[in-house]
N, C-alpha and C. Protein backbone atom coordinates (compact mmCIF):
# COMPACT_ATOMS: atom_id res chain seq x y z
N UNK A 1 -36.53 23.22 -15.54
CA UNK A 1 -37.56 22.47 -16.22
C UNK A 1 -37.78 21.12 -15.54
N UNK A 2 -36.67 20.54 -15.32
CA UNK A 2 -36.95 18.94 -14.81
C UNK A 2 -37.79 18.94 -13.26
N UNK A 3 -36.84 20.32 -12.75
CA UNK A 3 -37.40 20.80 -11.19
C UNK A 3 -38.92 20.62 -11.53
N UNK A 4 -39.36 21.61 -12.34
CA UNK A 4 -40.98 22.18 -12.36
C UNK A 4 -42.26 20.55 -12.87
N UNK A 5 -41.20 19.98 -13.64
CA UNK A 5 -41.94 18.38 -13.94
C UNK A 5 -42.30 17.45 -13.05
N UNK A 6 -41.15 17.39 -12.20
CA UNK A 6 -40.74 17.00 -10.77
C UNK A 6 -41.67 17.19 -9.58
N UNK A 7 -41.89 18.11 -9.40
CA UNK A 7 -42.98 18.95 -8.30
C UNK A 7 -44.67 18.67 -9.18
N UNK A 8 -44.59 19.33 -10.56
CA UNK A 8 -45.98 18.69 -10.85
C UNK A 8 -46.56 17.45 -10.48
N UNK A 9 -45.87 16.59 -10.91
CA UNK A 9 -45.76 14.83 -10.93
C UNK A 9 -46.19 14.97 -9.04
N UNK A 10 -45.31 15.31 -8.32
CA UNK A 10 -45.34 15.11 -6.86
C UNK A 10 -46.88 15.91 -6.63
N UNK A 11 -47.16 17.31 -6.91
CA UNK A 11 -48.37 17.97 -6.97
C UNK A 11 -49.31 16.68 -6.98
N UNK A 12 -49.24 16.51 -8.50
CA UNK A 12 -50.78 15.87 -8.74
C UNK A 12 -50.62 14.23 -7.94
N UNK A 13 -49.51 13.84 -7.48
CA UNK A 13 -49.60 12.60 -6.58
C UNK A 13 -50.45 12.95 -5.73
N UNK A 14 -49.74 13.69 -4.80
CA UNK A 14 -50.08 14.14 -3.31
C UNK A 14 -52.12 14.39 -3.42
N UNK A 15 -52.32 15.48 -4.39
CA UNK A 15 -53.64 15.70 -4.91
C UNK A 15 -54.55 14.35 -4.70
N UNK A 16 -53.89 13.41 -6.04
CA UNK A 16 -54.59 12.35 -5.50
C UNK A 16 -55.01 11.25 -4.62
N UNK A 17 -53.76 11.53 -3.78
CA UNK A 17 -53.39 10.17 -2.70
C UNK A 17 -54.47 11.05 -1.47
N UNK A 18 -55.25 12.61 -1.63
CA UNK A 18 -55.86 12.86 -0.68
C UNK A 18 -55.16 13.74 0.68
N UNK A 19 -53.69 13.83 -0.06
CA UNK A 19 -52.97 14.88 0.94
C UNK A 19 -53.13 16.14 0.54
N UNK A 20 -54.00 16.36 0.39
CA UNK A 20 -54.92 18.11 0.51
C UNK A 20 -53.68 19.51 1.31
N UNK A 21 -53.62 19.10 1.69
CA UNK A 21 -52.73 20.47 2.56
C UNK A 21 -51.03 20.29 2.10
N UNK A 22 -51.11 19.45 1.62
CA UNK A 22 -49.21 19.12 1.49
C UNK A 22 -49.24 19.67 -0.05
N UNK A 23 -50.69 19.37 -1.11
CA UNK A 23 -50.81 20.15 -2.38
C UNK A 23 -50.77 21.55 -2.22
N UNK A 24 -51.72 22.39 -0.96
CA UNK A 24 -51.69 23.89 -0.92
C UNK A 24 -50.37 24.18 -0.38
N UNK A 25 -49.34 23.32 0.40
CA UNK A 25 -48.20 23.81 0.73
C UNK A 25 -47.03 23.99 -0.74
N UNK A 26 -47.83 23.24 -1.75
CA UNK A 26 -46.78 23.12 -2.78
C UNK A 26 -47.09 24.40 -4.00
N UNK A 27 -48.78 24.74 -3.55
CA UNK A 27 -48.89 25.89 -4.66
C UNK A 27 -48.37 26.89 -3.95
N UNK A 28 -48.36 27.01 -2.76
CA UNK A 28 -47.77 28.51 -1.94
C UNK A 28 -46.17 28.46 -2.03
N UNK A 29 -45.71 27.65 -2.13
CA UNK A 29 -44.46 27.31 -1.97
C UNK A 29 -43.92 27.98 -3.81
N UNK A 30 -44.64 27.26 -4.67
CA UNK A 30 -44.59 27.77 -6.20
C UNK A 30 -45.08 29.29 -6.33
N UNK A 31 -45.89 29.55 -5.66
CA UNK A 31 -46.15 30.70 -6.13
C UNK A 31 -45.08 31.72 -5.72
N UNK A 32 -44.83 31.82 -4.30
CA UNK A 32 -43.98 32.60 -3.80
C UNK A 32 -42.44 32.90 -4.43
N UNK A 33 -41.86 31.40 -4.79
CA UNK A 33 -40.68 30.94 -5.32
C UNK A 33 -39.89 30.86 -4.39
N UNK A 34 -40.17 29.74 -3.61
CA UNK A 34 -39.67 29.26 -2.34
C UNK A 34 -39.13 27.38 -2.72
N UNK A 35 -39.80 27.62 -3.86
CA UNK A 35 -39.47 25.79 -3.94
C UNK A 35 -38.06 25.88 -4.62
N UNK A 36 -37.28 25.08 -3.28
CA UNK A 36 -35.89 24.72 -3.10
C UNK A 36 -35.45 22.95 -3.62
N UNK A 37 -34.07 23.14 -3.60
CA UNK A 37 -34.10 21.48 -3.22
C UNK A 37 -34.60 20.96 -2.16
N UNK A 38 -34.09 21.62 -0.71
CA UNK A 38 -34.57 21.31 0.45
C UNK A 38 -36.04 19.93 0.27
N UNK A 39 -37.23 20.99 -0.52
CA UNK A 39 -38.84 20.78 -0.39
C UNK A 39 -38.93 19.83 -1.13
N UNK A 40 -37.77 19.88 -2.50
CA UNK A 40 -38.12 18.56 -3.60
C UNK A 40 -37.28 17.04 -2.42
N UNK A 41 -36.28 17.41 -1.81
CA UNK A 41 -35.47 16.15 -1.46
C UNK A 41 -36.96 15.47 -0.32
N UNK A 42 -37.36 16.69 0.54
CA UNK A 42 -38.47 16.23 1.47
C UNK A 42 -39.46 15.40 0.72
N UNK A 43 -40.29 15.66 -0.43
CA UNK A 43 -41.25 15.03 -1.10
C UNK A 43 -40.85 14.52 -1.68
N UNK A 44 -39.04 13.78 -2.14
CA UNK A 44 -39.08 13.18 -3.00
C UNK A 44 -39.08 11.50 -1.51
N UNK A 45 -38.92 12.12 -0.07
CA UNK A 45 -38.20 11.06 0.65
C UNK A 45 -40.20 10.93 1.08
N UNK A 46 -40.86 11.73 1.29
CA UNK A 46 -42.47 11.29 1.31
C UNK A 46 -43.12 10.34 -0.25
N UNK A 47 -42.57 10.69 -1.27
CA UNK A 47 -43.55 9.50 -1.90
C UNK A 47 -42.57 8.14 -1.83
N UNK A 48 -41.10 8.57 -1.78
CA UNK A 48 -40.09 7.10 -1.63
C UNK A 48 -41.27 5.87 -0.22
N UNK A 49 -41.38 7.05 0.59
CA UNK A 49 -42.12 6.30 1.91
C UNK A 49 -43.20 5.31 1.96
N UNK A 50 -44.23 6.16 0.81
CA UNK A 50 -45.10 6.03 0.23
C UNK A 50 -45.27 4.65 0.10
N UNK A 51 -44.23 4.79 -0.95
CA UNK A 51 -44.23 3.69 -1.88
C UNK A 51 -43.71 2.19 -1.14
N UNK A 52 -42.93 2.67 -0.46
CA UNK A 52 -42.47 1.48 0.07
C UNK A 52 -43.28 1.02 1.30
N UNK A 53 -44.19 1.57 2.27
CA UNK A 53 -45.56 1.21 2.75
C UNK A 53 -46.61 0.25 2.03
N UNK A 54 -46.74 1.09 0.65
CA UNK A 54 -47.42 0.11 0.01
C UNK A 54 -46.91 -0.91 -0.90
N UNK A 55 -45.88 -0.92 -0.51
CA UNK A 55 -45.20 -2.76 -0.68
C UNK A 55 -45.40 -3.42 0.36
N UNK A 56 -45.68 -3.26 1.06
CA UNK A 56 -45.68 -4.29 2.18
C UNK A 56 -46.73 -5.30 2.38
N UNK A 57 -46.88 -6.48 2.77
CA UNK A 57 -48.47 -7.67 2.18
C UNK A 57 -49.80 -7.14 3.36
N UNK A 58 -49.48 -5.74 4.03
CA UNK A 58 -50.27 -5.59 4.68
C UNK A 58 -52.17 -5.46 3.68
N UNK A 59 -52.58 -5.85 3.57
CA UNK A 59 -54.03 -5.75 2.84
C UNK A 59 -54.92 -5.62 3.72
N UNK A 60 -56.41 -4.54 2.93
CA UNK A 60 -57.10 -3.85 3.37
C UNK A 60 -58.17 -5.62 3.72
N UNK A 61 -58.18 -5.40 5.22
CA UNK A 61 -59.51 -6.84 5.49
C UNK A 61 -60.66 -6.77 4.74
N UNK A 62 -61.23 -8.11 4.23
CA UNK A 62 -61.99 -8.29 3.20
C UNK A 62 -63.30 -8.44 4.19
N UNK A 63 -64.57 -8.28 3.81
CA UNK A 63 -65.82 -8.44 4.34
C UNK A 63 -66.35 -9.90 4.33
N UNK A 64 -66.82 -10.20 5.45
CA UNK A 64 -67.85 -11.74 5.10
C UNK A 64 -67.68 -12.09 3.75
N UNK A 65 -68.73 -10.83 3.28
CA UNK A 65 -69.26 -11.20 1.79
C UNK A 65 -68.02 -11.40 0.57
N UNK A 66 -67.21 -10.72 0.71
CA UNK A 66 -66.23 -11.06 0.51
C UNK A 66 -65.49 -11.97 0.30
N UNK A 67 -65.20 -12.63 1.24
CA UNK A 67 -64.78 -14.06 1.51
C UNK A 67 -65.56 -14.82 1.46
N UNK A 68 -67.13 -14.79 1.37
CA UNK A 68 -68.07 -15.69 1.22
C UNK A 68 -68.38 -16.90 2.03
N UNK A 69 -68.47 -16.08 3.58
CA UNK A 69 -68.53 -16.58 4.52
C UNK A 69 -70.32 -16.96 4.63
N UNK A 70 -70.96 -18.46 5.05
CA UNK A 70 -71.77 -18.18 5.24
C UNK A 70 -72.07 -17.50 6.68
N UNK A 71 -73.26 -18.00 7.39
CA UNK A 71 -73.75 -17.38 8.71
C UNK A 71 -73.46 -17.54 9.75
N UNK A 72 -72.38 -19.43 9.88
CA UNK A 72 -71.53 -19.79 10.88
C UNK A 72 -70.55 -19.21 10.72
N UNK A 73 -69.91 -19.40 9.82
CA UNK A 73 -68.69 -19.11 9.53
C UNK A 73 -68.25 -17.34 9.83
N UNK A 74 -69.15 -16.70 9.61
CA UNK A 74 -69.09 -15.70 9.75
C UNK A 74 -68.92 -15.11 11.17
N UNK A 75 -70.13 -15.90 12.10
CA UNK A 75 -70.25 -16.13 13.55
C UNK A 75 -68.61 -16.83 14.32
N UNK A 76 -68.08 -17.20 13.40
CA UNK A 76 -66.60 -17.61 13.63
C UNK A 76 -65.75 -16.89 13.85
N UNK A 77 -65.87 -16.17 12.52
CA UNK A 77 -65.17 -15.38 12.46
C UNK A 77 -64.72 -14.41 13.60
N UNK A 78 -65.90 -13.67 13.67
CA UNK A 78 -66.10 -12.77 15.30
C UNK A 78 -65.33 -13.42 16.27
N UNK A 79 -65.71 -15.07 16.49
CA UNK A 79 -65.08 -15.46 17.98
C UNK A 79 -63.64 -15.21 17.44
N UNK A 80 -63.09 -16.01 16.44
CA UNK A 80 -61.59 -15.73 16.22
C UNK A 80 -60.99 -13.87 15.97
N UNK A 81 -62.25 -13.32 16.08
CA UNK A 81 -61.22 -11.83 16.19
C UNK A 81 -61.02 -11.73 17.63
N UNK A 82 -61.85 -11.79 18.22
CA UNK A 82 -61.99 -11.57 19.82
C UNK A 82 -60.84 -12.10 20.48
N UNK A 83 -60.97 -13.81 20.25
CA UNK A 83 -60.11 -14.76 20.94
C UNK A 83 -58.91 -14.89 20.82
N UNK A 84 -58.57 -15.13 19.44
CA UNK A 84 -57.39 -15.52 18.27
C UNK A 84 -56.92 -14.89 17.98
N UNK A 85 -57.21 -14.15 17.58
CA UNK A 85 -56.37 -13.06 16.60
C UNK A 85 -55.43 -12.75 17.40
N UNK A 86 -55.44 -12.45 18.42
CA UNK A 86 -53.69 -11.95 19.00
C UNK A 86 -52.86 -12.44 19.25
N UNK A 87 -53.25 -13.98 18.96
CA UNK A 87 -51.90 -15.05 18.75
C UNK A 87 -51.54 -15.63 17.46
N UNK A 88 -52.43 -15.44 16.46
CA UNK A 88 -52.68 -16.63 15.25
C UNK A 88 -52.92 -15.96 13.98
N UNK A 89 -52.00 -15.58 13.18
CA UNK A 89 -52.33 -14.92 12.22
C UNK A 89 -53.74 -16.21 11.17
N UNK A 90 -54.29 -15.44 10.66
CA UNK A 90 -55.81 -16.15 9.78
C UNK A 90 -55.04 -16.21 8.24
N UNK A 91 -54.17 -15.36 7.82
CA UNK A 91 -54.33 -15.32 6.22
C UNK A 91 -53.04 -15.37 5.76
N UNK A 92 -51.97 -15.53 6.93
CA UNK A 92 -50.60 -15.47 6.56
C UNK A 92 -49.74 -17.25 6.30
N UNK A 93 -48.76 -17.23 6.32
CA UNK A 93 -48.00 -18.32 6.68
C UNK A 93 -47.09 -18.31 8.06
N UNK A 94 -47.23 -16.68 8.57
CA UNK A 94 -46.23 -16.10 9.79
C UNK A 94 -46.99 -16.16 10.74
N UNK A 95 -46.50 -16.77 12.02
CA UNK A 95 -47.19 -16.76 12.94
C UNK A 95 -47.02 -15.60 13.80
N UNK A 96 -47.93 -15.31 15.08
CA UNK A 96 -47.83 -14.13 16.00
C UNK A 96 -46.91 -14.96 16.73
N UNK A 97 -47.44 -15.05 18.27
CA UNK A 97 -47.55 -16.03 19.33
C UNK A 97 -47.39 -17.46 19.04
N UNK A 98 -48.47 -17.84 18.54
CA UNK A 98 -48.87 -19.07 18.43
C UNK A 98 -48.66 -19.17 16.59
N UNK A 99 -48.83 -20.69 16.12
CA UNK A 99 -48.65 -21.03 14.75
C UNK A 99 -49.61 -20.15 14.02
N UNK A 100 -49.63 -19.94 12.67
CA UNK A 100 -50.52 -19.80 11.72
C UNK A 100 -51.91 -20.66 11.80
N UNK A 101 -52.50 -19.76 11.39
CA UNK A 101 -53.92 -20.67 11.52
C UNK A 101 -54.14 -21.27 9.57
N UNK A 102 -53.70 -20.24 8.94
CA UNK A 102 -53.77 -20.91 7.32
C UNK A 102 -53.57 -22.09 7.10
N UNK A 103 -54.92 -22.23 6.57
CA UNK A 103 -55.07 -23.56 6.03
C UNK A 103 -54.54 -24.89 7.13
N UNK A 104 -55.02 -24.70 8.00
CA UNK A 104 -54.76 -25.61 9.01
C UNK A 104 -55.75 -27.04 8.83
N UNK A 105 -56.57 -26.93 8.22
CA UNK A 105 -57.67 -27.92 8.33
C UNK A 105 -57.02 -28.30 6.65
N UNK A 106 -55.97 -28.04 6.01
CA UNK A 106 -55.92 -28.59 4.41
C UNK A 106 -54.76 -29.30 5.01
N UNK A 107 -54.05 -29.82 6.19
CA UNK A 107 -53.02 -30.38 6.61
C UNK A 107 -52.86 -32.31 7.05
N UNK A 108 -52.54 -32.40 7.23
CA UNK A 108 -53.34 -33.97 7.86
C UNK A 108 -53.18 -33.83 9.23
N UNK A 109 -52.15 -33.32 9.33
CA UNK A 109 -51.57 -32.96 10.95
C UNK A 109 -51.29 -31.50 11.37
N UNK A 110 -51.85 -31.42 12.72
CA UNK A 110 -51.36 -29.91 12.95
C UNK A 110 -49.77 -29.73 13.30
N UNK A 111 -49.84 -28.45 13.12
CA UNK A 111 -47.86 -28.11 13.23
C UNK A 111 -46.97 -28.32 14.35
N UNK A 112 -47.42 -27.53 15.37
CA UNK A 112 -47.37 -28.01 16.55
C UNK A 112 -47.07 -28.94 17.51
N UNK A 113 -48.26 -29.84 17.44
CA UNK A 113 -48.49 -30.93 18.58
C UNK A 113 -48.45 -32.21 17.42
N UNK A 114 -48.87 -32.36 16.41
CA UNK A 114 -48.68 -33.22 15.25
C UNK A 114 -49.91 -33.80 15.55
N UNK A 115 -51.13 -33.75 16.10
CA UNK A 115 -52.26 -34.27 16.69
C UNK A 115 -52.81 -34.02 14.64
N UNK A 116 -53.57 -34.84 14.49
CA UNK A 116 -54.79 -34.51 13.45
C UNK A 116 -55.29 -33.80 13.18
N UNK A 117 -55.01 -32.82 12.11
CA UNK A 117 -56.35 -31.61 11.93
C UNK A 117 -57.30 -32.05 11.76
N UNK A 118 -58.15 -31.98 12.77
CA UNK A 118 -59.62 -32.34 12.20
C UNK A 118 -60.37 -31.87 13.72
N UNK A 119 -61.77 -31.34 13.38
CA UNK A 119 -62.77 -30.48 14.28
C UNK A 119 -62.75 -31.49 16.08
N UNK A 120 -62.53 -33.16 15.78
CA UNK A 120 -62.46 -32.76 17.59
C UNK A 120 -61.16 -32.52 17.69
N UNK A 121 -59.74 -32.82 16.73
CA UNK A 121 -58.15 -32.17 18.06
C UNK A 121 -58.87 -30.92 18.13
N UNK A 122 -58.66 -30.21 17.36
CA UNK A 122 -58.53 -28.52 17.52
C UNK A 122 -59.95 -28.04 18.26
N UNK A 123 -61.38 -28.55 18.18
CA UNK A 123 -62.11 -28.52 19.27
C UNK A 123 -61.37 -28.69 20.60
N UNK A 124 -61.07 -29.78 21.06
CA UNK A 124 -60.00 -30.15 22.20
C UNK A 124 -59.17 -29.28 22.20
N UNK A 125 -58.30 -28.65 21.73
CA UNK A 125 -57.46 -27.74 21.89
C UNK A 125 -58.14 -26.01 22.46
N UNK A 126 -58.97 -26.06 21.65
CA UNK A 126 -59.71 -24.72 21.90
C UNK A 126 -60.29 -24.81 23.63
N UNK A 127 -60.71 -25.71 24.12
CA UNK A 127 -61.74 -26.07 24.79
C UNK A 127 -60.90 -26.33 26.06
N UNK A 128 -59.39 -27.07 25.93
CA UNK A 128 -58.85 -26.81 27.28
C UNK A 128 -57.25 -26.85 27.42
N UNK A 129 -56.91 -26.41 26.08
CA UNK A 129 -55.57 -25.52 26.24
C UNK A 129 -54.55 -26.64 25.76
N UNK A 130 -53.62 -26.29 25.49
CA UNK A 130 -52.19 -27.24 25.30
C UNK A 130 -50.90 -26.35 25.01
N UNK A 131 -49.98 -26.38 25.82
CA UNK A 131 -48.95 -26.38 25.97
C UNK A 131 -48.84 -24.93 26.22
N UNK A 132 -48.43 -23.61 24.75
CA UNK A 132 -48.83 -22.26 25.72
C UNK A 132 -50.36 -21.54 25.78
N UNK A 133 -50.87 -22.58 24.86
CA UNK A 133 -52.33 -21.73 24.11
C UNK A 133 -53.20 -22.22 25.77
N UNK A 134 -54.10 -20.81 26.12
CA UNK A 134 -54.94 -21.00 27.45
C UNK A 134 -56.22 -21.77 26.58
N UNK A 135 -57.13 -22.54 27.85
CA UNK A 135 -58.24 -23.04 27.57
C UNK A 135 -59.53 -22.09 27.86
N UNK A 136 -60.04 -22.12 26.38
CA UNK A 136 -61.50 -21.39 26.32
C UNK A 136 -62.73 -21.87 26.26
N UNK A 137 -62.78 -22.77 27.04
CA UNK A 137 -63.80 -24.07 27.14
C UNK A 137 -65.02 -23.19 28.30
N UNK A 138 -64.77 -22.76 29.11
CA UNK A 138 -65.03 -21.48 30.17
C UNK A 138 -65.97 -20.38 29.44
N UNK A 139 -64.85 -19.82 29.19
CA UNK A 139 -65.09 -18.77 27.84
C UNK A 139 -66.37 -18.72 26.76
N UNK A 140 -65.94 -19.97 26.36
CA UNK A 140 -67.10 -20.14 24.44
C UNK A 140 -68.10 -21.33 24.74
N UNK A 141 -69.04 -20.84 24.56
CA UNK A 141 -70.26 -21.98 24.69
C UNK A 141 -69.36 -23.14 23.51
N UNK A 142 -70.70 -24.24 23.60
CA UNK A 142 -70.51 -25.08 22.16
C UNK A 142 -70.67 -24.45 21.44
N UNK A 143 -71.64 -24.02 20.72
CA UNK A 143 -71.90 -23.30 19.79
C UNK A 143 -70.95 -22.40 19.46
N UNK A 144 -70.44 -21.82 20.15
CA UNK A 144 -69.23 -20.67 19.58
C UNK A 144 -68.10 -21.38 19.07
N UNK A 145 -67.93 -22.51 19.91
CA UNK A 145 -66.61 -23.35 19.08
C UNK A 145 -66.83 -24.03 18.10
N UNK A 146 -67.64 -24.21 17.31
CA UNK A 146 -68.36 -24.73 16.60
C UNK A 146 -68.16 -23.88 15.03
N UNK A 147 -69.15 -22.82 15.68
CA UNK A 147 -68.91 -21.72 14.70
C UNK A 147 -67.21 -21.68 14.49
N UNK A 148 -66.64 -21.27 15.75
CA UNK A 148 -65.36 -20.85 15.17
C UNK A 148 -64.68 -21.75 13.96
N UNK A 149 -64.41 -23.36 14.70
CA UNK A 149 -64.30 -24.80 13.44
C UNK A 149 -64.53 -24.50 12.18
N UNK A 150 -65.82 -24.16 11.78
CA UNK A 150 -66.54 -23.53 10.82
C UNK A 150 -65.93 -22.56 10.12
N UNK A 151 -65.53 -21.25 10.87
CA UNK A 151 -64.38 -20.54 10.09
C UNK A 151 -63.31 -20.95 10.06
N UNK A 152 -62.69 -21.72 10.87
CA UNK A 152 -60.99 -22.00 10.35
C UNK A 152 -60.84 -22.93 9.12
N UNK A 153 -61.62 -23.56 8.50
CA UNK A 153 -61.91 -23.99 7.50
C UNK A 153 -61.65 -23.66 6.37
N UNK A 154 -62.29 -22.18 6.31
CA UNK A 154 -62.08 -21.08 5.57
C UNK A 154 -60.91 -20.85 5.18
N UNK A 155 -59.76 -20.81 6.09
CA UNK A 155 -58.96 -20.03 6.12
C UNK A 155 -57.69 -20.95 4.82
C-alpha cells in the first residue's frame, strides 16, 4: 500500500513537472509488475535531485518589462550582457571575476579601487581599464557607455 501511494505521488509529480516518458515508464513498469525497490529508490533519488536544484538562488531572468527598464537602460542592459556579464555578476552579492555589480551606484565608494561611485569613476573605468578589468573605450561608443551607466543603476 505505502509502495503503490509512493509511486502515485512520484507518477503524478513526474506527469506534472513534464517528464512525459519517465510517467509511461512508470505505467509499464505497474502494469507489468516490475515495480521494485530498485525503480522506487531511483525516483525517489530523481525527485530528492529535483528538489534540491530547485533550491538553489538560480532564477528564471526577468524581462526589461519586468524590471522596468526604460529604453536606455534597457540599451544597457544588452552592452552589459555582451561585455560584463562574464566577469560581474548584475543581481547577486557574489562576484565572478571581477566584484559584484549590485547596487554599486547605492555605495559612496566602489569596492575595489575605493574611487566614488558615481557615472564619471566607473565611466573612467569602463573606458580604459584598471587593474584586471580590460579597457572598452575602443570597443563602446559614448553612447553605449552611457546607456550601460544607465543600467547599472538599476541594479
Amino acid at each position: 500500500m505505502v509502495r503503490s501511494v509512493y509511486l502515485l505521488y512520484v507518477w503524478q509529480w513526474a506527469g506534472n513537472a513534464g517528464f512525459g516518458h519517465f510517467e509511461e515508464l512508470m505505467k509499464v513498469s505497474v502494469n507489468r509488475g516490475c515495480v521494485g525497490w530498485p525503480l522506487v529508490g531511483l525516483s525517489l533519488i530523481a525527485v530528492m535531485s529535483i528538489g534540491i536544484l530547485a533550491g538553489c538562488d538560480v532564477e528564471r531572468r526577468k524581462s526589461d518589462a519586468e524590471l522596468g527598464l526604460n529604453e536606455q537602460q534597457a540599451a544597457g542592459r544588452k552592452v552589459y550582457d555582451r561585455h560584463c556579464d562574464q566577469c560581474h555578476e548584475p543581481y547577486s552579492s557574489h562576484g565572478k571575476k571581477g566584484p559584484s555589480l549590485q547596487r554599486v551606484f547605492k555605495k559612496q565608494y566602489l569596492p575595489e579601487s575605493g574611487l566614488p561611485a558615481n557615472d564619471d569613476r566607473v565611466g573612467e573605468i569602463v573606458r580604459f581599464g584598471r587593474s584586471k578589468m580590460p579597457a572598452y573605450g575602443r570597443e563602446l561608443s559614448d553612447q553605449q557607455i552611457q546607456d550601460l551607466l544607465a543600467y547599472l543603476h538599476t541594479l
